[in-house]
Structure formats: C-alpha cells, structure tokens
C-alpha atoms as a PDB file:
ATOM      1  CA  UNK A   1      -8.672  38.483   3.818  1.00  0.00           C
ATOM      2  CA  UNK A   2      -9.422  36.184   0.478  1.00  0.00           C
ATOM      3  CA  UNK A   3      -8.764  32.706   0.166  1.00  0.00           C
ATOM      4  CA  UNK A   4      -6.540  31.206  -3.286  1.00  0.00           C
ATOM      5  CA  UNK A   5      -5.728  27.583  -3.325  1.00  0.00           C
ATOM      6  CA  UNK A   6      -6.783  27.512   0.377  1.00  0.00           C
ATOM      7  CA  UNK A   7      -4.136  30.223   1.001  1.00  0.00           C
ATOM      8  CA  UNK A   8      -4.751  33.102   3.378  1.00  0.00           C
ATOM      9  CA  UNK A   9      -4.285  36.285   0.942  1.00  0.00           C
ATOM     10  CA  UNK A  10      -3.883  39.548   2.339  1.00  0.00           C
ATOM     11  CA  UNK A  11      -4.855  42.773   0.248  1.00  0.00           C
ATOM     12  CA  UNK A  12      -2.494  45.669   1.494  1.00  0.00           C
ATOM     13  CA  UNK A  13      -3.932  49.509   1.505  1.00  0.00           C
ATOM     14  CA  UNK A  14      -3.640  52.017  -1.234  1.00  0.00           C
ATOM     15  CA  UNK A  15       0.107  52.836  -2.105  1.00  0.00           C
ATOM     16  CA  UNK A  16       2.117  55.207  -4.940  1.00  0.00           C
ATOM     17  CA  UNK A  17       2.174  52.497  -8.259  1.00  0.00           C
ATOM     18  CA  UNK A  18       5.719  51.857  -9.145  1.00  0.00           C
ATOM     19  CA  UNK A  19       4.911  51.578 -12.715  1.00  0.00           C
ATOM     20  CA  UNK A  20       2.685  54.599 -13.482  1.00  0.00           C
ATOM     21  CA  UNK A  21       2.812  58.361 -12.505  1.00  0.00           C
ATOM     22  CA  UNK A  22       0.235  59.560 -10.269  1.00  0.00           C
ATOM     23  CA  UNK A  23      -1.603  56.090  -9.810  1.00  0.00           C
ATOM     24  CA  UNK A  24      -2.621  54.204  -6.752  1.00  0.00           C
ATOM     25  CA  UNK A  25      -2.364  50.599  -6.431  1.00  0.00           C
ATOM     26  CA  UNK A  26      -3.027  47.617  -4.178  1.00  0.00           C
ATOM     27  CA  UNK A  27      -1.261  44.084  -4.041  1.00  0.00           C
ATOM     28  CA  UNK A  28      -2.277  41.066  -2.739  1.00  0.00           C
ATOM     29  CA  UNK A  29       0.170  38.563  -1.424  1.00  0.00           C
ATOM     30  CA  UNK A  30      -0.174  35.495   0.346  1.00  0.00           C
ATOM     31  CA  UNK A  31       1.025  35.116   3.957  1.00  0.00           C
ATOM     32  CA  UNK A  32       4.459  35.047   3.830  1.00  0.00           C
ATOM     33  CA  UNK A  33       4.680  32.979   7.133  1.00  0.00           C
ATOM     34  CA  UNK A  34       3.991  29.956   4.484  1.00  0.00           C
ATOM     35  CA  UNK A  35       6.505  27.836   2.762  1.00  0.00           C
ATOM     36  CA  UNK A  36       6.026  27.915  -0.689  1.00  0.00           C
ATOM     37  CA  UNK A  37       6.453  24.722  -2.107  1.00  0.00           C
ATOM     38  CA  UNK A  38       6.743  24.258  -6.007  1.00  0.00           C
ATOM     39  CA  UNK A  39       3.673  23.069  -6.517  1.00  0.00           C
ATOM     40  CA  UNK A  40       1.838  25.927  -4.754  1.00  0.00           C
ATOM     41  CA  UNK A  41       4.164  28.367  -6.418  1.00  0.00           C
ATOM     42  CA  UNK A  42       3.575  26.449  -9.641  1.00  0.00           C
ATOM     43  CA  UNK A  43      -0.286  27.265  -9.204  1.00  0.00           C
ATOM     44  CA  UNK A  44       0.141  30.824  -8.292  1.00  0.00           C
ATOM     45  CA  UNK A  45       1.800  31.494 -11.302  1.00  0.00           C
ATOM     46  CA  UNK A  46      -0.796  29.975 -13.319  1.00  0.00           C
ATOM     47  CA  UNK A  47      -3.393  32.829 -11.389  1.00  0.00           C
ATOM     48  CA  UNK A  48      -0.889  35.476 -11.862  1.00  0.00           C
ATOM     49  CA  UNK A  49       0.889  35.856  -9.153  1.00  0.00           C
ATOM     50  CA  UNK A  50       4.576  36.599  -8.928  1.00  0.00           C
ATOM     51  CA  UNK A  51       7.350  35.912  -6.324  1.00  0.00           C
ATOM     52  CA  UNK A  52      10.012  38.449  -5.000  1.00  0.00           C
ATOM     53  CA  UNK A  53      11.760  37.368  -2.136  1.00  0.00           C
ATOM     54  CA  UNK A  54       9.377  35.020   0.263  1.00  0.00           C
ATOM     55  CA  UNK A  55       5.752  36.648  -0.941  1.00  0.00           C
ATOM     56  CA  UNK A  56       4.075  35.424  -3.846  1.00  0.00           C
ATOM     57  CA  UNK A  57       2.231  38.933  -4.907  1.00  0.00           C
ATOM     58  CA  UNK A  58      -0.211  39.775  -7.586  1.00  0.00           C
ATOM     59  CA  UNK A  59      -1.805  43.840  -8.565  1.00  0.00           C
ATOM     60  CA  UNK A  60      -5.496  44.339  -7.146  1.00  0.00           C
ATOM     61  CA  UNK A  61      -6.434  47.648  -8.086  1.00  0.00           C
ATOM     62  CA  UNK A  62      -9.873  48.318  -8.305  1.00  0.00           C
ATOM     63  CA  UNK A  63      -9.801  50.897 -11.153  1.00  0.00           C
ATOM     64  CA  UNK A  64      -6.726  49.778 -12.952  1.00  0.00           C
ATOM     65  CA  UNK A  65      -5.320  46.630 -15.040  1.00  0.00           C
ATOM     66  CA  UNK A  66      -2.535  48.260 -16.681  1.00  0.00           C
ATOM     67  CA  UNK A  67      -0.079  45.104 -14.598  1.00  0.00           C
ATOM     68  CA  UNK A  68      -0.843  42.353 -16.686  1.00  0.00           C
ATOM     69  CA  UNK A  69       1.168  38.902 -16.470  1.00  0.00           C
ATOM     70  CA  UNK A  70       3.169  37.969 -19.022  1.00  0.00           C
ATOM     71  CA  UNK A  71       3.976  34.417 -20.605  1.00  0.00           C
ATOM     72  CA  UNK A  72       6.228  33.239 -23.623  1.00  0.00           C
ATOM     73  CA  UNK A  73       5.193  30.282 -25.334  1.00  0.00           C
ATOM     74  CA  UNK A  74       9.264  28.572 -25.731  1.00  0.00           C
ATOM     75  CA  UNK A  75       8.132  26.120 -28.350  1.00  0.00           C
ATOM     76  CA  UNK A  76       7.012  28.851 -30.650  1.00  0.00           C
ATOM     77  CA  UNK A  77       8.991  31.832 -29.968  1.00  0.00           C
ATOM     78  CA  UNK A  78      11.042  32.797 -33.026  1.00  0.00           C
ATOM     79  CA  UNK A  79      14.003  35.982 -32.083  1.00  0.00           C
ATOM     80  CA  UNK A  80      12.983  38.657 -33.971  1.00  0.00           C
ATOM     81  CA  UNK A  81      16.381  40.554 -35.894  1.00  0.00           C
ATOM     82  CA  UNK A  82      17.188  42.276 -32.762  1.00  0.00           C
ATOM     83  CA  UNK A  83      16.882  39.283 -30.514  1.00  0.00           C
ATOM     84  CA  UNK A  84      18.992  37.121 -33.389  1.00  0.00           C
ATOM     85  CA  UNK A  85      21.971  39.921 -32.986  1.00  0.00           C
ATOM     86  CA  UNK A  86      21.857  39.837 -29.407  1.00  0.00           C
ATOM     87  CA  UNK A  87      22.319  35.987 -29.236  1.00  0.00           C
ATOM     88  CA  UNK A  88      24.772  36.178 -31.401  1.00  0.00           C
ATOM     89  CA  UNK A  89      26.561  39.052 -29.795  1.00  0.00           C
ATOM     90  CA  UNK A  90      26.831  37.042 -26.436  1.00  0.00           C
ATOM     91  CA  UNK A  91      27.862  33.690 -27.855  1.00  0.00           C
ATOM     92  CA  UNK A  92      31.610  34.359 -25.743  1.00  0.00           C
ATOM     93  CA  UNK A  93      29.809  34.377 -22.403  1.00  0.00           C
ATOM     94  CA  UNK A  94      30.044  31.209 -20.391  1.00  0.00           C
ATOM     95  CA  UNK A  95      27.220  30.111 -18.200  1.00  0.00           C
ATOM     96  CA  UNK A  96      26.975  28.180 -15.472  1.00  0.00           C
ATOM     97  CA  UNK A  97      23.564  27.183 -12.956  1.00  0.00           C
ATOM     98  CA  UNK A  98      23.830  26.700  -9.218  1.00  0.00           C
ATOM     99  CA  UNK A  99      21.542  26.245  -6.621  1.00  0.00           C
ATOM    100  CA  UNK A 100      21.307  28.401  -3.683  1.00  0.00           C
ATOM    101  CA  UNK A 101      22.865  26.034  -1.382  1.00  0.00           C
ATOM    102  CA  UNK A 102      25.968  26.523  -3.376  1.00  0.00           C
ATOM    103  CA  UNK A 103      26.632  30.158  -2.534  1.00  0.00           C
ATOM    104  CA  UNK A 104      29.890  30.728  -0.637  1.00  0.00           C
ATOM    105  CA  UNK A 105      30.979  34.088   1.103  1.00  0.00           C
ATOM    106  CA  UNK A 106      32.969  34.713  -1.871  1.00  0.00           C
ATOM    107  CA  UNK A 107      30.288  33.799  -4.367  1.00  0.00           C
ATOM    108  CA  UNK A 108      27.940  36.166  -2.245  1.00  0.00           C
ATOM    109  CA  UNK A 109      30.243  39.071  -2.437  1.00  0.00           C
ATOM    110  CA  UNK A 110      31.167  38.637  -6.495  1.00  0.00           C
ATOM    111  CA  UNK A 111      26.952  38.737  -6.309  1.00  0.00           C
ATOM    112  CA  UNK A 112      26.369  41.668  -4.399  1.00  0.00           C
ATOM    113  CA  UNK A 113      29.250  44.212  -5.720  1.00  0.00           C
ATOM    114  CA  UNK A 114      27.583  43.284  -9.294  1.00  0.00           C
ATOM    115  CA  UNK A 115      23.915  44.208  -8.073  1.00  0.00           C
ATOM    116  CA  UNK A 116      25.097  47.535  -6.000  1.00  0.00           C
ATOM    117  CA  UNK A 117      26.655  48.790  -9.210  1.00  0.00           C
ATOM    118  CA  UNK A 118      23.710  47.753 -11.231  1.00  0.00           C
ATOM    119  CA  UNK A 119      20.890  49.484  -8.902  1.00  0.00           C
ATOM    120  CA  UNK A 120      23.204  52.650  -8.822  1.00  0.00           C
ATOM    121  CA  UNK A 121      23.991  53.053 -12.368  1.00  0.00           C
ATOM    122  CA  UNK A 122      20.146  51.792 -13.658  1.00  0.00           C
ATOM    123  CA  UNK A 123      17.981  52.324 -11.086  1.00  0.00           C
ATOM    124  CA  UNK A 124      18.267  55.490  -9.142  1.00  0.00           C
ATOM    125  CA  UNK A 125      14.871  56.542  -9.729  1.00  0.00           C
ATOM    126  CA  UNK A 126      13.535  53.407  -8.652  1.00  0.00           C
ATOM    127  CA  UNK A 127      11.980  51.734  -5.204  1.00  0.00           C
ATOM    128  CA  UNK A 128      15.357  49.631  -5.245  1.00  0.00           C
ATOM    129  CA  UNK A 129      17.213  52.755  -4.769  1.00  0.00           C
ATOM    130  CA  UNK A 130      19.962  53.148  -2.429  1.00  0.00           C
ATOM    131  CA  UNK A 131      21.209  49.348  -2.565  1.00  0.00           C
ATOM    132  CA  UNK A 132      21.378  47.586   0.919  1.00  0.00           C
ATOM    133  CA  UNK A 133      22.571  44.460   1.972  1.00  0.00           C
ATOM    134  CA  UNK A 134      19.282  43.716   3.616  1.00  0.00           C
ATOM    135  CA  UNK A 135      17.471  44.556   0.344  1.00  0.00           C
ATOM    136  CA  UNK A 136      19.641  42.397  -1.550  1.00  0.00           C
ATOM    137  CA  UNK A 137      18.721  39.646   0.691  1.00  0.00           C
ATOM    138  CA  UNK A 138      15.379  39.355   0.204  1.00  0.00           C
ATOM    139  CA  UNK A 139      16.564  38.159  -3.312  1.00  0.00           C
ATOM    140  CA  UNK A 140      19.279  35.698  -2.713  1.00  0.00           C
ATOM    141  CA  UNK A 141      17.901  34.964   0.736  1.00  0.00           C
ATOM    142  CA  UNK A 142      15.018  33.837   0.224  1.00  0.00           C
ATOM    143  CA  UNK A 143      15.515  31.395  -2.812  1.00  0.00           C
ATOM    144  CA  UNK A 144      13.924  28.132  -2.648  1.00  0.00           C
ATOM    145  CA  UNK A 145      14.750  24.427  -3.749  1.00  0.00           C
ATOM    146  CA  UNK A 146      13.483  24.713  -6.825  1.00  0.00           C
ATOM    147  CA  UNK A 147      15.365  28.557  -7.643  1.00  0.00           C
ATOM    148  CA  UNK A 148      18.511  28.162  -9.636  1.00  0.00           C
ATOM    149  CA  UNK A 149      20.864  31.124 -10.323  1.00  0.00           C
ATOM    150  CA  UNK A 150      22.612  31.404 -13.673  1.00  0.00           C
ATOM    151  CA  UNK A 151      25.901  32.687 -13.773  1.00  0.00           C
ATOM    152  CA  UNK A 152      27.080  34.657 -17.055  1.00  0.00           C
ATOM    153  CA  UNK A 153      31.103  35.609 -17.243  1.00  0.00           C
ATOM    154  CA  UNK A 154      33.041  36.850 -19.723  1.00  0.00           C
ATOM    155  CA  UNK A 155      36.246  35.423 -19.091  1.00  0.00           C
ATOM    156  CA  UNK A 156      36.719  35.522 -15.671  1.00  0.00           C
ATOM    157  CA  UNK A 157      34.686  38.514 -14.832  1.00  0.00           C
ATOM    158  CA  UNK A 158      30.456  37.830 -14.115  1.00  0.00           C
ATOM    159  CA  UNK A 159      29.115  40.438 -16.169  1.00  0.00           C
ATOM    160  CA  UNK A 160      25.629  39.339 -15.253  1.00  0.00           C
ATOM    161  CA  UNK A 161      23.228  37.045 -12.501  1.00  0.00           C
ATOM    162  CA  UNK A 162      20.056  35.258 -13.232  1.00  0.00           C
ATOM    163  CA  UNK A 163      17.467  34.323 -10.933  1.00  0.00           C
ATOM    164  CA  UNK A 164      14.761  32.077 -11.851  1.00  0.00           C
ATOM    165  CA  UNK A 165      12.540  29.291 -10.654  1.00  0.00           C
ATOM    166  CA  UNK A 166      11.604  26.357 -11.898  1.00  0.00           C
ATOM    167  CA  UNK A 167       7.882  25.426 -11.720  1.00  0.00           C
ATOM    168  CA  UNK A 168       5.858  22.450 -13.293  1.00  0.00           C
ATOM    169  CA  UNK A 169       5.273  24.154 -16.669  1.00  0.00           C
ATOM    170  CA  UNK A 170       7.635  26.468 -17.166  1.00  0.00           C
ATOM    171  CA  UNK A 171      10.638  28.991 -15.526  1.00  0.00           C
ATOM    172  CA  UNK A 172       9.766  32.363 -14.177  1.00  0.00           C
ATOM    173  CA  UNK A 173      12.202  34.882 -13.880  1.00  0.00           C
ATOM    174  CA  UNK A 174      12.920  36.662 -11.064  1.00  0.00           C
ATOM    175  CA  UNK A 175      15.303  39.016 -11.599  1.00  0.00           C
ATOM    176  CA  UNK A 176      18.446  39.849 -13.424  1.00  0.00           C
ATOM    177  CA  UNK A 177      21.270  42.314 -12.543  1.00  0.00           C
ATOM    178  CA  UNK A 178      24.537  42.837 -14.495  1.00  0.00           C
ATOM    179  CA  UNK A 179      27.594  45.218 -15.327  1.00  0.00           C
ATOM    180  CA  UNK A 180      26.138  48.413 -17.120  1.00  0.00           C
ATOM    181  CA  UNK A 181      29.341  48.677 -18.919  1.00  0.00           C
ATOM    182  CA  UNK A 182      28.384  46.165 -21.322  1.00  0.00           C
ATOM    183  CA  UNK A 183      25.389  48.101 -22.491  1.00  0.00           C
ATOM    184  CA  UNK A 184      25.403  47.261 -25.718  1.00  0.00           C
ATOM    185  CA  UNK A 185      25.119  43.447 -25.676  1.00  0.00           C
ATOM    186  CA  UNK A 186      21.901  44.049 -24.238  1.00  0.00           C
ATOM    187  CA  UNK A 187      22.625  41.634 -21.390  1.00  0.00           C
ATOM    188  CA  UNK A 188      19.099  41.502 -19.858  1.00  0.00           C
ATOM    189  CA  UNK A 189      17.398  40.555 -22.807  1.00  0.00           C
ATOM    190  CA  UNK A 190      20.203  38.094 -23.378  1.00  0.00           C
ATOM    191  CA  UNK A 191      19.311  36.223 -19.866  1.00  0.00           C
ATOM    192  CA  UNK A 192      15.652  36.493 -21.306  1.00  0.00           C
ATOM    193  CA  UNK A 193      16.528  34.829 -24.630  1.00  0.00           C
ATOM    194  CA  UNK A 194      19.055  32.099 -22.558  1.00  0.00           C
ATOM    195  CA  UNK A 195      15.997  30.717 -19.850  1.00  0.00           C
ATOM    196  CA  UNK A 196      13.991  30.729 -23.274  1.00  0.00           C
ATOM    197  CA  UNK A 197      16.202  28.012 -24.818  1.00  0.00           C
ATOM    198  CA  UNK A 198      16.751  26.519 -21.386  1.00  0.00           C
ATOM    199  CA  UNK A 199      12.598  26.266 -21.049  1.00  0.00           C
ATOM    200  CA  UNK A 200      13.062  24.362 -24.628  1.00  0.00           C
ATOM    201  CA  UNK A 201      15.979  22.061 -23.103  1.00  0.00           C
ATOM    202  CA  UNK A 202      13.924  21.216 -20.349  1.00  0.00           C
ATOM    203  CA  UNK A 203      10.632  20.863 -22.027  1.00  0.00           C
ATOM    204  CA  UNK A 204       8.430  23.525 -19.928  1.00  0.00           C
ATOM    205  CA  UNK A 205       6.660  25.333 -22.764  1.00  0.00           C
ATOM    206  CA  UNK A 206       6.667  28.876 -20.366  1.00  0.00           C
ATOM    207  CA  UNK A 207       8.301  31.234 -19.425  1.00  0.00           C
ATOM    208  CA  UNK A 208       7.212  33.557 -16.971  1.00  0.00           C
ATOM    209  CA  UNK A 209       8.243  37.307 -17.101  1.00  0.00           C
ATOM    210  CA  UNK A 210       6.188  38.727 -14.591  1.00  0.00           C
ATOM    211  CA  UNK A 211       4.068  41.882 -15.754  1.00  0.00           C
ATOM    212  CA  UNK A 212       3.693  43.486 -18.351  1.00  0.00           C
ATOM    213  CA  UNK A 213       3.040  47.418 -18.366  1.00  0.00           C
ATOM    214  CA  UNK A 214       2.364  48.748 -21.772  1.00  0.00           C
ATOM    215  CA  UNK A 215       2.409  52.279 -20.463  1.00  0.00           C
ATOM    216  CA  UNK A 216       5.817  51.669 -18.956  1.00  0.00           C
ATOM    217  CA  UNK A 217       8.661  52.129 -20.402  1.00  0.00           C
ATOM    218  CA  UNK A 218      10.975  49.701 -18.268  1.00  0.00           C
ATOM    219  CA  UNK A 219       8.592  47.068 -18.660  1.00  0.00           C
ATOM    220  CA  UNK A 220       7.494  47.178 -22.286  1.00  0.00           C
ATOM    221  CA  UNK A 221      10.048  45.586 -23.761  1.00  0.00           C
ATOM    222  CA  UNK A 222       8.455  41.946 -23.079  1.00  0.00           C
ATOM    223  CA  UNK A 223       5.766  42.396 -24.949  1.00  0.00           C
ATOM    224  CA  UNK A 224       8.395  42.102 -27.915  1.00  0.00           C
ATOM    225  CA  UNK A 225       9.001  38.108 -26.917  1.00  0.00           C
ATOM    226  CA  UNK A 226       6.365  36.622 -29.314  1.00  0.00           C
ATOM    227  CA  UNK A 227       4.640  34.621 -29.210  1.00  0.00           C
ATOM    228  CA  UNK A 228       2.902  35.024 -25.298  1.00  0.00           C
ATOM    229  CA  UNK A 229      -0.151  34.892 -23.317  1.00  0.00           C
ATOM    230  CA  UNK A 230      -1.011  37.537 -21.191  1.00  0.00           C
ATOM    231  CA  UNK A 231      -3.276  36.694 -17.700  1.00  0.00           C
ATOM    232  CA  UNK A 232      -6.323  38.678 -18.284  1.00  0.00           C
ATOM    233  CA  UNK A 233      -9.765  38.594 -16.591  1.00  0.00           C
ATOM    234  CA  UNK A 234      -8.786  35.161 -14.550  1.00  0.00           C
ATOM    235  CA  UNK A 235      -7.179  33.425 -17.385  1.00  0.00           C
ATOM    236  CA  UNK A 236      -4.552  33.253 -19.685  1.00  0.00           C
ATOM    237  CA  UNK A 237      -5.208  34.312 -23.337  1.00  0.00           C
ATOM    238  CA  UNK A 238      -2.983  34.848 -26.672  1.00  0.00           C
ATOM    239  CA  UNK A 239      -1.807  37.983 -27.134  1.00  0.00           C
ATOM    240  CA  UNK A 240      -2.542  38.482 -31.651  1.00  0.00           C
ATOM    241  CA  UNK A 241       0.595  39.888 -33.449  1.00  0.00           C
ATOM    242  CA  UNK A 242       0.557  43.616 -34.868  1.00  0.00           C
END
C-alpha cells in the first residue's frame, strides 16, 4: 500500500492490458470505501488519476508508460477542418444537463437501451462486452454531486449520453455512449468538442480525457485535440505540434 494526498492506494497484481496486445499491466486505485469529494477528485486528476464508477485509478506498470493522461487546454484549442465539420454537422441536436438526482425509471431505461446497443454494435471485442445492468451501474450509479450528464437528442430520439465531472479546473469526461446509426456525425467526438466549449462557458481551462495510448487505435484519436498537456514523469507538460 502507497499513500497520495493521505489516501490509502492499493496497487492490484499483474493483469492482460486492455490497450495493448500481449502486455501486462498494473493499476493503482484508491480505496474505494472513500467518498470522493470534489476536491480530492479535483487533486487526483491533477496526479493522473482517472475515475470510473466509485475508484479513482491510475496505470503503474513497471516496464511500460504507453497510458499517458491527457489534457486540452479550452482557451486555446482551435477545431481543426474535421472537428469544424463535425460541429457543424451536429448543430440540430439539442442538449440538455442533469444531475444524477434527476434520473427517473424512465430516464434510466431511455439510458440503458442506448448503452446496450452501443457496447454491442462498438465494443464486442472489448472488457465491456456482453452489456449488463450491473455493469452499467457502476457508471450511472455511482455518479457524484459534482457529475452532470448531458443529454444529446435529435428530435425526440437521444442519439447520445455524456458523462462528465466537474472539478476545480476543468471537466473530465467519463464516458460517452450513443446510437451507432449515426456514424457519420461522429457523435463522440462531437460530445468531446461540446464539454470543450462548455469548459470555455464555465471558465475551467481543462478538459480531462483520460489516457492517451498512441499505440492504440481506440484511443488515439485525442491526441488530435490541440492544444494539450500530457501527465508525464509526475507532471503535466505540453505536448509540441507536428
């Protein structure tokens, strides 16, 4: 057992990566047992740790720092062409933020069928795959007081969920699910590009998008929200432009 902030944190055994073909890796996470306040989360973030469900978690492998935590400075990021067509091509969703108290049975259900087709129809080779109630649950379940959920519908229908929370300099997000159908607005990068400009409404010059894996496909694309900071050797430094 280590100590961060005055936190017990727990280093788990050697386990298949999730990121990287025939790699080992270790996580440490603080005791989940502890209510995470937005403060402390606020201060894990800043040392690289990331939240799913009730443990804060950060990579700890000895021979390996391919997991590298990712920040977007909002003030200065600039969409690239892509990103500018993808704003544009979403401007006819509506949005809407609610806190987690504000889930009803109905809500909940609208939430779930949305993430069951998502995991089925993107993730099947993935640690999320089959879909469970249960599993789903350690997402919506275990929000906080300072997580917010964005809604995105077009029309009537949700086409996509955000979940995010809000810390003292910045939002980190979570995770996104939405309706594979609309592939080509390029929905998830859409949230990404939304809790940008909501960082700049707010004034929180971060955003938080958890790591970055250069030698992973699935999570190289945020490398491409410029410009950011990347956590490495026990602080946060600017990652230079190509």
């Amino acid at each position: 057992m280590h100590m961060n902030h005055r936190l017990p944190v727990f280093i788990t055994d050697s386990h298949k990566c999730s990121y990287l073909e025939n790699r080992e890796a270790r996580t440490a996470f603080v005791d989940p047992s502890i209510p995470i306040t937005q403060g402390m989360a606020s201060a894990l973030n800043l040392q690289g740790f990331r939240r799913s469900g009730r443990y804060m978690y950060k990579t700890s492998c000895p021979a390996c720092n391919a997991c590298q935590p990712l920040r977007v400075l909002t003030n200065e990021f600039s969409p690239n062409k892509s990103q500018r067509r993808t704003l544009n091509n979403n401007q006819d969703l509506a949005t809407r933020i609610i806190s987690p108290n504000e889930i009803t049975p109905a809500i909940y259900e609208s939430y779930y069928s949305l993430y069951e087709n998502y995991i089925h129809q993107r993730h099947v080779d993935g640690d999320m795959y089959p879909p469970s109630r249960d599993q789903f649950d350690s997402f919506i379940g275990e929000l906080y007081d300072f997580s917010q959920i964005i809604e995105f519908k077009l029309g009537d229908e949700l086409v996509m969920v955000a979940l995010y929370d809000q810390l003292s300099d910045g939002l980190s997000a979570i995770y996104t699910f939405f309706d594979p159908t609309y592939g080509k607005r390029s929905l998830g990068a859409f949230a990404i590009l939304w809790q940008i400009q909501l960082c700049r409404q707010l004034d929180l010059p971060y955003l938080y998008l958890g790591f970055w894996v250069a030698e992973c496909n699935k999570m190289n694309y945020k490398y491409f929200y410029r410009p950011h900071e990347i956590f490495v050797e026990g602080r946060w430094q600017a990652e230079l432009a190509d």
